[in-house]
Protein backbone atom coordinates (compact mmCIF):
# COMPACT_ATOMS: atom_id res chain seq x y z
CA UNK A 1 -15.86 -24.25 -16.91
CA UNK A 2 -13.03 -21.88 -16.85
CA UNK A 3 -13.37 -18.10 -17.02
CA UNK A 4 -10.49 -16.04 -18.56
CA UNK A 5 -9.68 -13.21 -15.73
CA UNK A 6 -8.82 -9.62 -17.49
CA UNK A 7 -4.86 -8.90 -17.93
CA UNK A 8 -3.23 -6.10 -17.01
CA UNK A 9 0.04 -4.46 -18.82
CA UNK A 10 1.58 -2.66 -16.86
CA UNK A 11 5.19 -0.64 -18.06
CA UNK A 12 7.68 0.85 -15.87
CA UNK A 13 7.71 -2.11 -13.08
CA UNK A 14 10.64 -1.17 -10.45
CA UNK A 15 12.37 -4.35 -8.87
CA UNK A 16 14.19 -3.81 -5.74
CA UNK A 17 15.24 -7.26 -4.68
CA UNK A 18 12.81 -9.61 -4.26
CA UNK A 19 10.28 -6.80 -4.10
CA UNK A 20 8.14 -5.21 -6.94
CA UNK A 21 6.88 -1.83 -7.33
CA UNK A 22 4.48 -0.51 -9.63
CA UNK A 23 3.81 3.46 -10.70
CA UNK A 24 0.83 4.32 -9.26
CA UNK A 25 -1.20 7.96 -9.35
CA UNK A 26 -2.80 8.95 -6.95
CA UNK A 27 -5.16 12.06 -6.06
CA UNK A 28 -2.90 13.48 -9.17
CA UNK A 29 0.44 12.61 -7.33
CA UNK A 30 3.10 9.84 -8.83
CA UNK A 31 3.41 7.23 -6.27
CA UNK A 32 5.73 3.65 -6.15
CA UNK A 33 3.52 0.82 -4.31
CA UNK A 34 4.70 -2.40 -3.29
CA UNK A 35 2.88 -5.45 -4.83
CA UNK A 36 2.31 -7.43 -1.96
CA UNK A 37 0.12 -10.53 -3.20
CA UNK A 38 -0.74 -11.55 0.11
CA UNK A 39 -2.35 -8.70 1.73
CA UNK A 40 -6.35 -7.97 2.20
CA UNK A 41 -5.46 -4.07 1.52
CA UNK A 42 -3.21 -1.54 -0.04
CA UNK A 43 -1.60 0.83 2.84
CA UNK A 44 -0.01 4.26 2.46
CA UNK A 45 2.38 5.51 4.30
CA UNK A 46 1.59 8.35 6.64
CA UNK A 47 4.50 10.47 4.82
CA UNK A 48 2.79 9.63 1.72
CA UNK A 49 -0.67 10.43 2.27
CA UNK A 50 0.57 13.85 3.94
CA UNK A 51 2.23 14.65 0.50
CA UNK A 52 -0.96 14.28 -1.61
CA UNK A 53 -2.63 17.56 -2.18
CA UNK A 54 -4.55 19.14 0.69
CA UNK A 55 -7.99 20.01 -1.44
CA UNK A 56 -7.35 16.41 -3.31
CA UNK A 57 -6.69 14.26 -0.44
CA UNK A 58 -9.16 11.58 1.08
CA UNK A 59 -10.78 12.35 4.41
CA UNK A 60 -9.42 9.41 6.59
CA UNK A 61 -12.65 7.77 8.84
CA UNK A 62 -11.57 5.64 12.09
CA UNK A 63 -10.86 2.13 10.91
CA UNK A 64 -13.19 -1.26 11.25
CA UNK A 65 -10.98 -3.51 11.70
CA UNK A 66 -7.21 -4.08 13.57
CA UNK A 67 -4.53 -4.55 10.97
CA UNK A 68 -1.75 -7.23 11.40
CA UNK A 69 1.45 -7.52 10.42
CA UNK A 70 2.77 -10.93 8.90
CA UNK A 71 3.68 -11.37 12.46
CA UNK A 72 0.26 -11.09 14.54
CA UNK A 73 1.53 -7.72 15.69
CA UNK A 74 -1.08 -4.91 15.68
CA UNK A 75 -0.32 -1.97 12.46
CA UNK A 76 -1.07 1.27 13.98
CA UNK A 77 -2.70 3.12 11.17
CA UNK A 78 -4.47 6.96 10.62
CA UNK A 79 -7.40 5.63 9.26
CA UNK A 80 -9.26 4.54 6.32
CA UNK A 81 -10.02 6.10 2.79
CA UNK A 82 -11.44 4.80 -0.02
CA UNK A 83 -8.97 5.73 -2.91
CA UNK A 84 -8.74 5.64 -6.96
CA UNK A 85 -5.75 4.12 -7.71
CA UNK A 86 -4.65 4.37 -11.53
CA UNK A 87 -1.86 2.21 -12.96
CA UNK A 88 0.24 4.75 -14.56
């Protein structure tokens, strides 16, 4: 048996090449994110997490796990948040 998955509209998609970006608000603050099908997580930059609003913004915890690049080689990251995303 087939189940139906839910759809998502989304307006305003950005193409840049062969790359797609979608609106995204976050912590209040208009953000462009990369749809990147064949990653495990969403990153944000550095620059952009130090733009979101002090009071607002996600207290980042050491991370788990080692993030890779496509190429094996090691992502250095700030840390981890868990963050509402909303498709704007």
């Amino acid at each position: 048996m087939q189940t139906s998955l839910p759809v998502c509209h989304i307006t305003g998609v950005s193409a840049v090449g062969n790359a797609i970006y979608l609106p995204v608000t976050v912590c209040g603050q208009k953000l462009w994110f990369l749809v990147d099908t064949g990653s495990a997580v969403t990153i944000l930059s550095s620059n952009q997490y130090k733009t979101l609003p002090v009071l607002s913004r996600p207290v980042l915890k050491p991370a788990p796990y080692q993030l890779l690049s496509v190429d094996g080689s090691a992502v250095e990251g700030l840390g981890v948040a868990t963050i509402d995303l909303v498709f704007s």
